[in-house]
Protein backbone atom coordinates (compact mmCIF):
# COMPACT_ATOMS: atom_id res chain seq x y z
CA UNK A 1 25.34 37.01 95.86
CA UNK A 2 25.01 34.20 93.95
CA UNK A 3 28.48 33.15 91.70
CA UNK A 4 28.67 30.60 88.80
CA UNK A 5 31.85 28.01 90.20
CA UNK A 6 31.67 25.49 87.70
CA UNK A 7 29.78 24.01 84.83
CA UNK A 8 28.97 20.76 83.67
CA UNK A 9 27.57 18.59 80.32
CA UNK A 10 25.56 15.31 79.83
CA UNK A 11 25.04 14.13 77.02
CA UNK A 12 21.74 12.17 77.34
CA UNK A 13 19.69 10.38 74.61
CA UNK A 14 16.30 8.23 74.48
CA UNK A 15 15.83 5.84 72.28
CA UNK A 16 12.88 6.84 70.40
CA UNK A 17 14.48 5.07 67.19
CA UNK A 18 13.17 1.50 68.45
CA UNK A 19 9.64 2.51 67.88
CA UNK A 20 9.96 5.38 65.34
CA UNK A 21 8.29 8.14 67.67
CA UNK A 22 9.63 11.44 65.91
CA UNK A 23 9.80 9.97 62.28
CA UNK A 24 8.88 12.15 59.78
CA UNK A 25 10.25 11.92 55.88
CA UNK A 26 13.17 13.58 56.82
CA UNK A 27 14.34 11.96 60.00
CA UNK A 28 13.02 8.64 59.41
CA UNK A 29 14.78 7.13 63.09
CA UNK A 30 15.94 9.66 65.32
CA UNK A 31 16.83 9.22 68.88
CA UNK A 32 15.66 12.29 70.95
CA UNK A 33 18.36 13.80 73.16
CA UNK A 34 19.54 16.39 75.05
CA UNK A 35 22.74 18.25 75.50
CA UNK A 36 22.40 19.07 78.74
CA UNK A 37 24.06 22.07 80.82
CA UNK A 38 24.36 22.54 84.46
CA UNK A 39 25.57 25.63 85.90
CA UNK A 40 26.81 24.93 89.75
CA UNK A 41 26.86 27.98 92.00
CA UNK A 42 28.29 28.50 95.41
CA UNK A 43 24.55 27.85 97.01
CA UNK A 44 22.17 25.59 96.53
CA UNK A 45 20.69 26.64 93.24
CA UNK A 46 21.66 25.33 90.62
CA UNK A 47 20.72 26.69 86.17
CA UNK A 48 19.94 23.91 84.05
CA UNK A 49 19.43 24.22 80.35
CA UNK A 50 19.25 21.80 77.62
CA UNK A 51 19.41 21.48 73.60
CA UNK A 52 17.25 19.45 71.37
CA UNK A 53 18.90 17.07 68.69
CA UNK A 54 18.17 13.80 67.83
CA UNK A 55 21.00 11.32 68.64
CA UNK A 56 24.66 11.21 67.08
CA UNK A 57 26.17 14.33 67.22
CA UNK A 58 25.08 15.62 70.68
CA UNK A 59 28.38 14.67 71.73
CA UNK A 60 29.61 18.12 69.80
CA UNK A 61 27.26 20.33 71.07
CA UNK A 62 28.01 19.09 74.98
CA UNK A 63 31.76 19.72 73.53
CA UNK A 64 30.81 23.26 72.92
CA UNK A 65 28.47 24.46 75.84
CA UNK A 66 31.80 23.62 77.83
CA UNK A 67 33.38 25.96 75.56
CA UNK A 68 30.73 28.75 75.43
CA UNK A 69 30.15 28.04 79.38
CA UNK A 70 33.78 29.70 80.23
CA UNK A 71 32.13 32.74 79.72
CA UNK A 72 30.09 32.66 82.64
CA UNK A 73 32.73 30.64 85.58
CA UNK A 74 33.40 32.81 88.16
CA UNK A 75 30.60 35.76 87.33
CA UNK A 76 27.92 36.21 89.35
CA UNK A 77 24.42 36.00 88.60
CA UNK A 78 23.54 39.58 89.47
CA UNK A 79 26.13 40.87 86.75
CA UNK A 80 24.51 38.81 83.91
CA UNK A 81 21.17 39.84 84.34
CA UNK A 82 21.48 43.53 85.28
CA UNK A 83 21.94 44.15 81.54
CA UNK A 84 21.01 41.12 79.72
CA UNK A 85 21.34 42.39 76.21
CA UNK A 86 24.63 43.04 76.99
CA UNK A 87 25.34 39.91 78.37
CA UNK A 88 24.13 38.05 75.19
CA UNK A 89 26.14 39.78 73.08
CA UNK A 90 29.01 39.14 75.28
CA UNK A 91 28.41 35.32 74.94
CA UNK A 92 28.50 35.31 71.25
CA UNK A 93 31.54 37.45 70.74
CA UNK A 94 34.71 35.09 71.68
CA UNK A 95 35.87 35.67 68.24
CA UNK A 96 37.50 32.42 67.81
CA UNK A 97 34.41 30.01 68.68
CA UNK A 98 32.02 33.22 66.99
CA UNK A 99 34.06 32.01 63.68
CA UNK A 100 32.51 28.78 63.67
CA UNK A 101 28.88 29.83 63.69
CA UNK A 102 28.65 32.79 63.92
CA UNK A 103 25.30 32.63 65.55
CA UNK A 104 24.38 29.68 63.84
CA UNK A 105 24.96 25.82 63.92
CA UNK A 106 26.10 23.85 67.02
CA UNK A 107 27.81 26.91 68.09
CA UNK A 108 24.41 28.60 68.58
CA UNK A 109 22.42 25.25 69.68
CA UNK A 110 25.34 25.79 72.64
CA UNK A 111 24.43 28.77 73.16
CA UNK A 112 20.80 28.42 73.81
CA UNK A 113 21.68 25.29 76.41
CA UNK A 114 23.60 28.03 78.38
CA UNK A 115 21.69 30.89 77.98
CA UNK A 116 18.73 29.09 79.23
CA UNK A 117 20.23 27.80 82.01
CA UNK A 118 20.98 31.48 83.54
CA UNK A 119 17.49 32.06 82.83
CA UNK A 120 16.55 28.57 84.98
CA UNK A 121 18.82 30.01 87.49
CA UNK A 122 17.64 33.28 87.38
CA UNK A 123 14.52 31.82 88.09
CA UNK A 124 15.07 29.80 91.09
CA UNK A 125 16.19 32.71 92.75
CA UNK A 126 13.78 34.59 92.23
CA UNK A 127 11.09 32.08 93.02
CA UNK A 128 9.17 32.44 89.96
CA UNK A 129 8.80 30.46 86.76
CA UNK A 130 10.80 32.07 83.65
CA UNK A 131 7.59 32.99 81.79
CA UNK A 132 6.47 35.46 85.09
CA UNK A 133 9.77 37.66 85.28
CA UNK A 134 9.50 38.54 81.77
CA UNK A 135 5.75 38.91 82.69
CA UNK A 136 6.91 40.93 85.78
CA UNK A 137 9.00 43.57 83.68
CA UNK A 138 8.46 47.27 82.64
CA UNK A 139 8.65 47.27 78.96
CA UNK A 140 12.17 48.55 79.49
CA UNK A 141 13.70 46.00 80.96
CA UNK A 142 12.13 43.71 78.30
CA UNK A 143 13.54 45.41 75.60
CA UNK A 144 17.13 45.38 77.50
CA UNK A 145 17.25 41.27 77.12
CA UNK A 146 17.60 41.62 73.73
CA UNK A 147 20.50 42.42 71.27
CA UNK A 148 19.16 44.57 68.30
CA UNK A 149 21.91 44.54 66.47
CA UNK A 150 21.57 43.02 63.21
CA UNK A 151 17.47 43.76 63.16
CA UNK A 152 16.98 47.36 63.23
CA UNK A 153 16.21 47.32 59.90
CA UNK A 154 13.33 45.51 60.72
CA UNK A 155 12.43 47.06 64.51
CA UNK A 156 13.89 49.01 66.67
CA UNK A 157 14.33 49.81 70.24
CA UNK A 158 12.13 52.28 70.31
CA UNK A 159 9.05 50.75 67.91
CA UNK A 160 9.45 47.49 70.40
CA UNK A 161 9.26 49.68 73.88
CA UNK A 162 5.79 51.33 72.27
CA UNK A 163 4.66 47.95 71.58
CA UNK A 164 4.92 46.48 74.94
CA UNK A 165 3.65 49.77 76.34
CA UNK A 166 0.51 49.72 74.02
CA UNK A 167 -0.08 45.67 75.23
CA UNK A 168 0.30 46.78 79.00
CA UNK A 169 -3.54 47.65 79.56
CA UNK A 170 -4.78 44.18 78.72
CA UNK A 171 -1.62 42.38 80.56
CA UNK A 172 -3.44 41.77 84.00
CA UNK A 173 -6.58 40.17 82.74
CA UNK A 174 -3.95 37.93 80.70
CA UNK A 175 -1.97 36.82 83.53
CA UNK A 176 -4.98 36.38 85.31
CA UNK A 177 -6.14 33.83 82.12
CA UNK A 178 -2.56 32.34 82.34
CA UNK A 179 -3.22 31.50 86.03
CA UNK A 180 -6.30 29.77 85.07
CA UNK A 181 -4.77 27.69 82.89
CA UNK A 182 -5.91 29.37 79.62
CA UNK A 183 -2.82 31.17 77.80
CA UNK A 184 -2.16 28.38 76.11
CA UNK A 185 -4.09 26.04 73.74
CA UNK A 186 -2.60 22.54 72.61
CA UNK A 187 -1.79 21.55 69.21
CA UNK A 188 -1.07 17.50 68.70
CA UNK A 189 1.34 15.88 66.18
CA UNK A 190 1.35 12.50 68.41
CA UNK A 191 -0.62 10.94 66.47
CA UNK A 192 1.01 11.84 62.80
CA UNK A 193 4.20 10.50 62.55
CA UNK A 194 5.32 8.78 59.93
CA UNK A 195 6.24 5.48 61.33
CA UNK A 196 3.16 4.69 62.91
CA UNK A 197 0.94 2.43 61.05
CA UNK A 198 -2.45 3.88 60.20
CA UNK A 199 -4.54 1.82 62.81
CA UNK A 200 -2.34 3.24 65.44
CA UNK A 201 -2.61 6.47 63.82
CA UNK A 202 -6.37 6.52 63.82
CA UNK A 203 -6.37 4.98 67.34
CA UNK A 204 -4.38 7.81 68.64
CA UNK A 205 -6.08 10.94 66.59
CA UNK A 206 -8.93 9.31 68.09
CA UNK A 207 -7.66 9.42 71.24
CA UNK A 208 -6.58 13.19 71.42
CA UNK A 209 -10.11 14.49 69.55
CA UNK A 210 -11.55 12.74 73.23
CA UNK A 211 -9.11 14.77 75.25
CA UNK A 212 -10.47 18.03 73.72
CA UNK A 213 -7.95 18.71 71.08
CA UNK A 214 -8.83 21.26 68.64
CA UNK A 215 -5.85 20.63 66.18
CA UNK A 216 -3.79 18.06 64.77
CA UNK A 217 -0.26 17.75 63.07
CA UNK A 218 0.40 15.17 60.42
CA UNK A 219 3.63 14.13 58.47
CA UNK A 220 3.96 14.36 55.03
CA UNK A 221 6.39 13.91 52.39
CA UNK A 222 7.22 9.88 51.22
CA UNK A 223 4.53 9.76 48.38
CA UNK A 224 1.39 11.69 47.16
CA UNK A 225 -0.80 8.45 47.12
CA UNK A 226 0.41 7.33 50.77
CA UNK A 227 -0.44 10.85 52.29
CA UNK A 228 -3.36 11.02 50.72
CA UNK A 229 -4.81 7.78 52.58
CA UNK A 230 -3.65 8.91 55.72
CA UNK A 231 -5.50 12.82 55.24
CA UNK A 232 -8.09 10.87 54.84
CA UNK A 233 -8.32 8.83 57.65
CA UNK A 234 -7.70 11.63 59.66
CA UNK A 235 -10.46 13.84 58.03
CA UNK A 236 -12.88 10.68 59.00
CA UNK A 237 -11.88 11.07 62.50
CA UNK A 238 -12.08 15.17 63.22
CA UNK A 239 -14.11 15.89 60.66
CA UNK A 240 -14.42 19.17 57.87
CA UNK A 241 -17.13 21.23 59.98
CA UNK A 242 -16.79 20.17 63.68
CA UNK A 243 -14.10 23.23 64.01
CA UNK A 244 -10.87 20.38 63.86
CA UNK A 245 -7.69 22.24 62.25
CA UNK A 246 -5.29 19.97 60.30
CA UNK A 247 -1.98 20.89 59.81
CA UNK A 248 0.92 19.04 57.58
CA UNK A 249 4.99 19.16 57.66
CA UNK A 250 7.12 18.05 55.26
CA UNK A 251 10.43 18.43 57.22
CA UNK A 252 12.00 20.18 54.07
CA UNK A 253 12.09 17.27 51.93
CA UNK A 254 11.04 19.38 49.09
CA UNK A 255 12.73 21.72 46.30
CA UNK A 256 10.46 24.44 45.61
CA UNK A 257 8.65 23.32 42.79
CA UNK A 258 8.10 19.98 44.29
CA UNK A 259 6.59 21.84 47.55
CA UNK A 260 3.69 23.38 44.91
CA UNK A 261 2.77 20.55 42.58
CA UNK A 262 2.99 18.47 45.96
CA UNK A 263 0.83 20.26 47.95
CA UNK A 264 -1.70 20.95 45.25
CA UNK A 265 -2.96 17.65 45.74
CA UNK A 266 -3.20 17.84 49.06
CA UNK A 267 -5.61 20.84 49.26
CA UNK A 268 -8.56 18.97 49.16
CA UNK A 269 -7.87 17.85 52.28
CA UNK A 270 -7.59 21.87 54.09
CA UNK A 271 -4.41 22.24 55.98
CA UNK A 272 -4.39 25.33 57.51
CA UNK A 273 -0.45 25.17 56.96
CA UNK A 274 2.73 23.39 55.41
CA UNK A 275 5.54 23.56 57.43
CA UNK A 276 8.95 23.64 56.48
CA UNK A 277 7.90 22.41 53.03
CA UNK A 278 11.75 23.52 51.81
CA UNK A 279 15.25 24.22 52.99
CA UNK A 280 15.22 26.40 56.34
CA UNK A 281 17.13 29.04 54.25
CA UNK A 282 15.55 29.38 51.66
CA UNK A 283 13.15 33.02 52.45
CA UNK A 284 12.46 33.41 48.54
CA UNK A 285 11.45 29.46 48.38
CA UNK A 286 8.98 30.12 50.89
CA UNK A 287 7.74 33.09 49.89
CA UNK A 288 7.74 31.49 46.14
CA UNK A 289 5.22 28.76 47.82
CA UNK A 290 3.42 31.17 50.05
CA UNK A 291 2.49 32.88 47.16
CA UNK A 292 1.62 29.74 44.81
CA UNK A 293 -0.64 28.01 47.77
CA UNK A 294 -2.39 30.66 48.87
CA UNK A 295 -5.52 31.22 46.28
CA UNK A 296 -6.06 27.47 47.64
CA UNK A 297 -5.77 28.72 51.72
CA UNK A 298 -2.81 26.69 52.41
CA UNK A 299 -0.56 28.95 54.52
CA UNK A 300 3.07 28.20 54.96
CA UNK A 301 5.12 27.91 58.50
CA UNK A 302 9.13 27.88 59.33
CA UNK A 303 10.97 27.61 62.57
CA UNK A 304 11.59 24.62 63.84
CA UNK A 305 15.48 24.91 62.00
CA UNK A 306 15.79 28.75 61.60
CA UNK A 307 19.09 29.20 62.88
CA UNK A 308 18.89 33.30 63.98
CA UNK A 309 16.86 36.30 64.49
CA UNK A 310 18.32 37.30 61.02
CA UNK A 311 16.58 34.87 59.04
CA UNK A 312 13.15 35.15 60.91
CA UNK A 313 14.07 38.84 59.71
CA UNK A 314 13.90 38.05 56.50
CA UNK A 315 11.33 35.39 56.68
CA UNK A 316 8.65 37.94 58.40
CA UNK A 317 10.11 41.50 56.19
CA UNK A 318 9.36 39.11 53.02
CA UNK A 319 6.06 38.37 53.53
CA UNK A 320 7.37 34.89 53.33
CA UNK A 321 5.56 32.79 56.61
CA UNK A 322 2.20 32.63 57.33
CA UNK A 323 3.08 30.95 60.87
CA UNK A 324 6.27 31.68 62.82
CA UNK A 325 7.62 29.38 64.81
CA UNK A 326 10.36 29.68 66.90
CA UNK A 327 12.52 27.28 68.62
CA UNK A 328 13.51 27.61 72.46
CA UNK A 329 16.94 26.52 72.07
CA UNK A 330 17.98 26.44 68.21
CA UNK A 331 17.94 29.90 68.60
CA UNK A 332 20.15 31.66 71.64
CA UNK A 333 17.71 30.80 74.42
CA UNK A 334 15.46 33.18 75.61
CA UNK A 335 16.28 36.39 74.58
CA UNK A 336 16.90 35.78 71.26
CA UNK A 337 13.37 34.37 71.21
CA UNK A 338 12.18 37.80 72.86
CA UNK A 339 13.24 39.15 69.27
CA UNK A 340 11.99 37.43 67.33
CA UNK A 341 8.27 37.33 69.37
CA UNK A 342 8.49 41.04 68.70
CA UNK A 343 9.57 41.18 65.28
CA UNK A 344 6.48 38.64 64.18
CA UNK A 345 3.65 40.95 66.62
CA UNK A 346 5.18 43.84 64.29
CA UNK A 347 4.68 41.92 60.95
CA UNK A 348 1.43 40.57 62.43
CA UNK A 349 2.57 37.01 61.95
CA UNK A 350 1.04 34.50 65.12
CA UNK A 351 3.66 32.39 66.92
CA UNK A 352 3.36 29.19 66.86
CA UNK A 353 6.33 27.44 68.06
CA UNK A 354 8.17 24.17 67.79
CA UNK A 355 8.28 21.68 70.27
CA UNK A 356 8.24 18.35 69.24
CA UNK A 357 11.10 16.71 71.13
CA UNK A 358 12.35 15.99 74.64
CA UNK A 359 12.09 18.90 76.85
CA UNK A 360 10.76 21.51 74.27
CA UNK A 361 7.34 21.29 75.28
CA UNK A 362 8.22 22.12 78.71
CA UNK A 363 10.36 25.32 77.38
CA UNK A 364 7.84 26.24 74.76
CA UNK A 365 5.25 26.62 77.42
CA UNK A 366 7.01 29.62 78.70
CA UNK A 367 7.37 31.44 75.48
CA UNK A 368 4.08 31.32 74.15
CA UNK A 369 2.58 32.37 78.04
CA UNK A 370 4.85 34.97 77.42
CA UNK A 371 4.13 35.99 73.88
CA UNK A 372 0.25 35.63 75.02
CA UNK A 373 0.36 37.81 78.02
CA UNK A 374 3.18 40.24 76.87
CA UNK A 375 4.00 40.66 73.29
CA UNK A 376 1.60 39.75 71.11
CA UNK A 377 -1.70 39.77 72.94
CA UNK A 378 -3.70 37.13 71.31
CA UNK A 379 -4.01 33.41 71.44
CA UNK A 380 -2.01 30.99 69.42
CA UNK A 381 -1.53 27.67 69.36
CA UNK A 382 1.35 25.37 70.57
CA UNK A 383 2.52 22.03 69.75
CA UNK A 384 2.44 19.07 71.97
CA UNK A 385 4.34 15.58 71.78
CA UNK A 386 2.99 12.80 74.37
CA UNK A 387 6.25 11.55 75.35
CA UNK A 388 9.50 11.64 77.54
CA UNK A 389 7.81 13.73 80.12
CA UNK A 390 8.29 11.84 82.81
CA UNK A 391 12.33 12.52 83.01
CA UNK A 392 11.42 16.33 84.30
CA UNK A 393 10.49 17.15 87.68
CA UNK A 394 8.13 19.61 86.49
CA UNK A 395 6.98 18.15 83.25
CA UNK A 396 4.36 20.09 80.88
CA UNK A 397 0.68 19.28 81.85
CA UNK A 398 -2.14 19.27 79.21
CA UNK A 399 -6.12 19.31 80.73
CA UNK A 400 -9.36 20.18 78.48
CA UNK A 401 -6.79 21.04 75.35
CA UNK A 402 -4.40 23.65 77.24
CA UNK A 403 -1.26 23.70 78.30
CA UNK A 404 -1.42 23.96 82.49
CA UNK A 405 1.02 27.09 83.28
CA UNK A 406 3.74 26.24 85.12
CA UNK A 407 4.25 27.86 88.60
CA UNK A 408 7.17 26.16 89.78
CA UNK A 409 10.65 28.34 90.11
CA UNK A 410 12.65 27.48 87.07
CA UNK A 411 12.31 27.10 82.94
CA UNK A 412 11.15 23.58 83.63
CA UNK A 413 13.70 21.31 82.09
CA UNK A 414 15.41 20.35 85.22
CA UNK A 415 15.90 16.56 84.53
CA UNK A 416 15.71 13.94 87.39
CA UNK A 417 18.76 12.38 87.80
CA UNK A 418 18.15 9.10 87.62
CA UNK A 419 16.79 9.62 84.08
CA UNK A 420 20.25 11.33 83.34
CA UNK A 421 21.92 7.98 84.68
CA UNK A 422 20.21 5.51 82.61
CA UNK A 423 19.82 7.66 79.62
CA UNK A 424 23.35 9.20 79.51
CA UNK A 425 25.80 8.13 76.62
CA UNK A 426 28.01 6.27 76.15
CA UNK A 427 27.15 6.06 79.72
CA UNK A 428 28.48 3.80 83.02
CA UNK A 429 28.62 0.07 82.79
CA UNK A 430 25.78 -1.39 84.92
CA UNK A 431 24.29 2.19 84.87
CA UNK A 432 23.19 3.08 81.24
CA UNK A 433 21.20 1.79 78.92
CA UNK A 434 22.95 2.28 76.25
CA UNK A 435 25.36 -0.10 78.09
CA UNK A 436 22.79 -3.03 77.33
CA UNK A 437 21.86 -5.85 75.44
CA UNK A 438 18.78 -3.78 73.95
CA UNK A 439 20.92 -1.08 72.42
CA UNK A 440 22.28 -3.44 69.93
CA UNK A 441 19.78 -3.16 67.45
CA UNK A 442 20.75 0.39 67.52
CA UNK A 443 24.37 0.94 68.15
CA UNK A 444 24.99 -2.30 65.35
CA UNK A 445 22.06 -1.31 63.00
CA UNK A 446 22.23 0.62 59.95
CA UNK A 447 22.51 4.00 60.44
CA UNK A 448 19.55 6.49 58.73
């Protein structure tokens, strides 16, 4: 039997500020980071999750996975997963820390570092990767991850377990396709952030077309005339009729209204979607633009900050997203994500989730294989950022424009500890970076 003994937190941040990798109109200098849970046992396996933010502030969310991670000391892992649904709801229901969320905020970003760590745990004990248990499971057990409360209104028990039992004929041949490496197709948005000049820009959509990239990501949102240049340059490289989809996100920078007019002179250039062209919260707003950019086939996508099930409810029961795109950790971890992947196969919404930032892209992989070979049936798309990869010891792995599936035992975001060393902050003297003469610029510089 294997028993939780102790838990611990790093709080570990790159500093992708220096060179503006992430900026967007939004976030114009963010430093990608990680608050990072380990969950020791009394053998050698060890459950590590992680939550995305992007520099000050991860401090607080390390502060409350130790909080949320009392839960677990001293249980073993047998008695969280026999009934995982269960156990969720058990995690979210200390009434005192539930009062700062509840199920939202860093409270919830917590909970998604923990949760997913049981599930890397999990994992390694099983020998599998996280994306083949759930692939493993009767529709049953599926449905037993998963707390409905709060969604029934939208799908129940039952309607989910007839789902998963109406995908089951087709689920072989699609774990035989995930095998081959072709669950998953790649979506860039290296290439399109806002801090990069346009040569570089063009140099690296260029690039990514010759790596067999089918679509690309671009940031929008500082001014109509300078977005408009860089559409262009990007239509000159992939191209109206060579089957190249463009995409654009605005990082909510936008009132409704705005979002319209805005995007109305865009639409020459054919996104195939705005994202998060308005507050996260805001389900009329986005229906409001869904409905005003659609006679010109712009579609609309949310995700990336959608706090809860609740509002992808709302979101998908509105008629309000055109793409759906969870988060792997904004949200509770994986279960919450189960959800939600059934909730969007019932409104017939595809999933397309977020993962631009440290360690996403190696969660994100295991969602969509699973939404692909369990839930939804059909191939999406999934985002891919170019960067920080090389801190994981099993870090994601794109060849001919797909993701490569993982196989290793885990959720893939076990970090190698010498990355967490140098990277950690405020970090040892003599050990961390952010101990050095080249974190000046940004521990003394204005903050954005």
């Amino acid at each position: 039997m294997v028993t939780i003994t102790h838990v611990a937190t790093r709080d570990i941040r790159f500093p992708t500020s220096l060179d503006r990798t992430g900026s967007d109109a939004m976030n114009a200098a963010g430093d990608y980071s990680a608050a990072y849970c380990i969950l020791h046992t009394d053998t050698e396996h060890s459950g590590h999750g992680m939550t995305f933010t992007i520099g000050r502030g991860n401090e607080i969310v390390c502060q409350a996975i130790r909080l949320l991670a009392d839960r677990v000391k001293g249980k073993s892992l047998d008695s969280l997963v026999a009934d995982w649904g269960k156990t969720w709801r058990y995690l979210v229901s200390d009434s005192q820390l539930r009062w700062i969320g509840p199920e939202k905020g860093v409270i919830h970003l917590a909970l998604g570092s923990v949760v997913n760590a049981i599930w890397d745990l999990w994992a390694k004990v099983l020998g599998k990767p996280v994306w083949r248990i759930v692939a493993d499971m009767p529709p049953e057990e599926f449905v037993k991850c998963i707390d409905f409360r709060y969604i029934t209104d939208a799908i129940t028990p039952e309607e989910a377990l007839q789902m998963l039992k109406k995908e089951e004929a087709g689920k072989a041949k699609r774990i035989e396709e995930a095998e081959q490496d072709r669950a998953v197709p790649a979506y860039t948005t290296s290439a399109g952030w806002l801090g990069y000049g346009q040569e570089k820009m063009k140099g690296l959509l260029q690039d990514t077309l010759g790596k067999g990239y089918k679509h690309f990501k671009l940031k929008v949102g500082t001014s109509v005339e300078e977005d408009r240049t860089r559409l262009s340059i990007a239509r000159e490289v992939i191209g109206y009729d060579r089957g190249n989809i463009l995409m654009v996100d605005a990082n909510q920078v936008w009132s409704v209204p705005e979002a319209i007019e805005y995007m109305k002179q865009l639409a020459e250039f054919k996104p195939w979607f705005i994202e998060e062209p308005t507050s996260p919260d805001d389900v009329f707003g986005h229906k409001a633009i869904r409905e005003a950019l659609r006679p010109l086939g712009i579609g609309v996508a949310t995700g990336e900050m959608c706090q809860n099930r609740v509002i992808f409810k709302q979101l998908l029961q509105q008629g309000a997203i055109d793409v759906c795109q969870i988060d792997a950790c904004r949200m509770g971890g994986v279960n919450e994500v189960l959800a939600v992947l059934l909730m969007a196969k019932k409104f017939g919404v595809p999933i397309v989730p977020h993962s631009g930032g440290v360690g996403l892209p190696e969660y994100t992989q295991h969602l969509s294989t699973i939404d692909y070979v369990v839930v939804s049936g059909k191939l999406s798309v999934l985002e891919y950022v170019d960067h920080l990869h090389e801190h994981f010891f099993h870090p994601s792995i794109i060849k001919d424009g797909y993701y490569t599936t993982p196989t290793e035992a885990g959720y893939s975001v076990e970090m190698k500890p010498d990355s967490m060393d140098k990277f950690e902050y405020p970090g040892k003297e003599g050990v961390s970076w952010w101990r050095s003469e080249e974190a000046r610029p940004i521990l003394e510089g204005e903050r954005i």
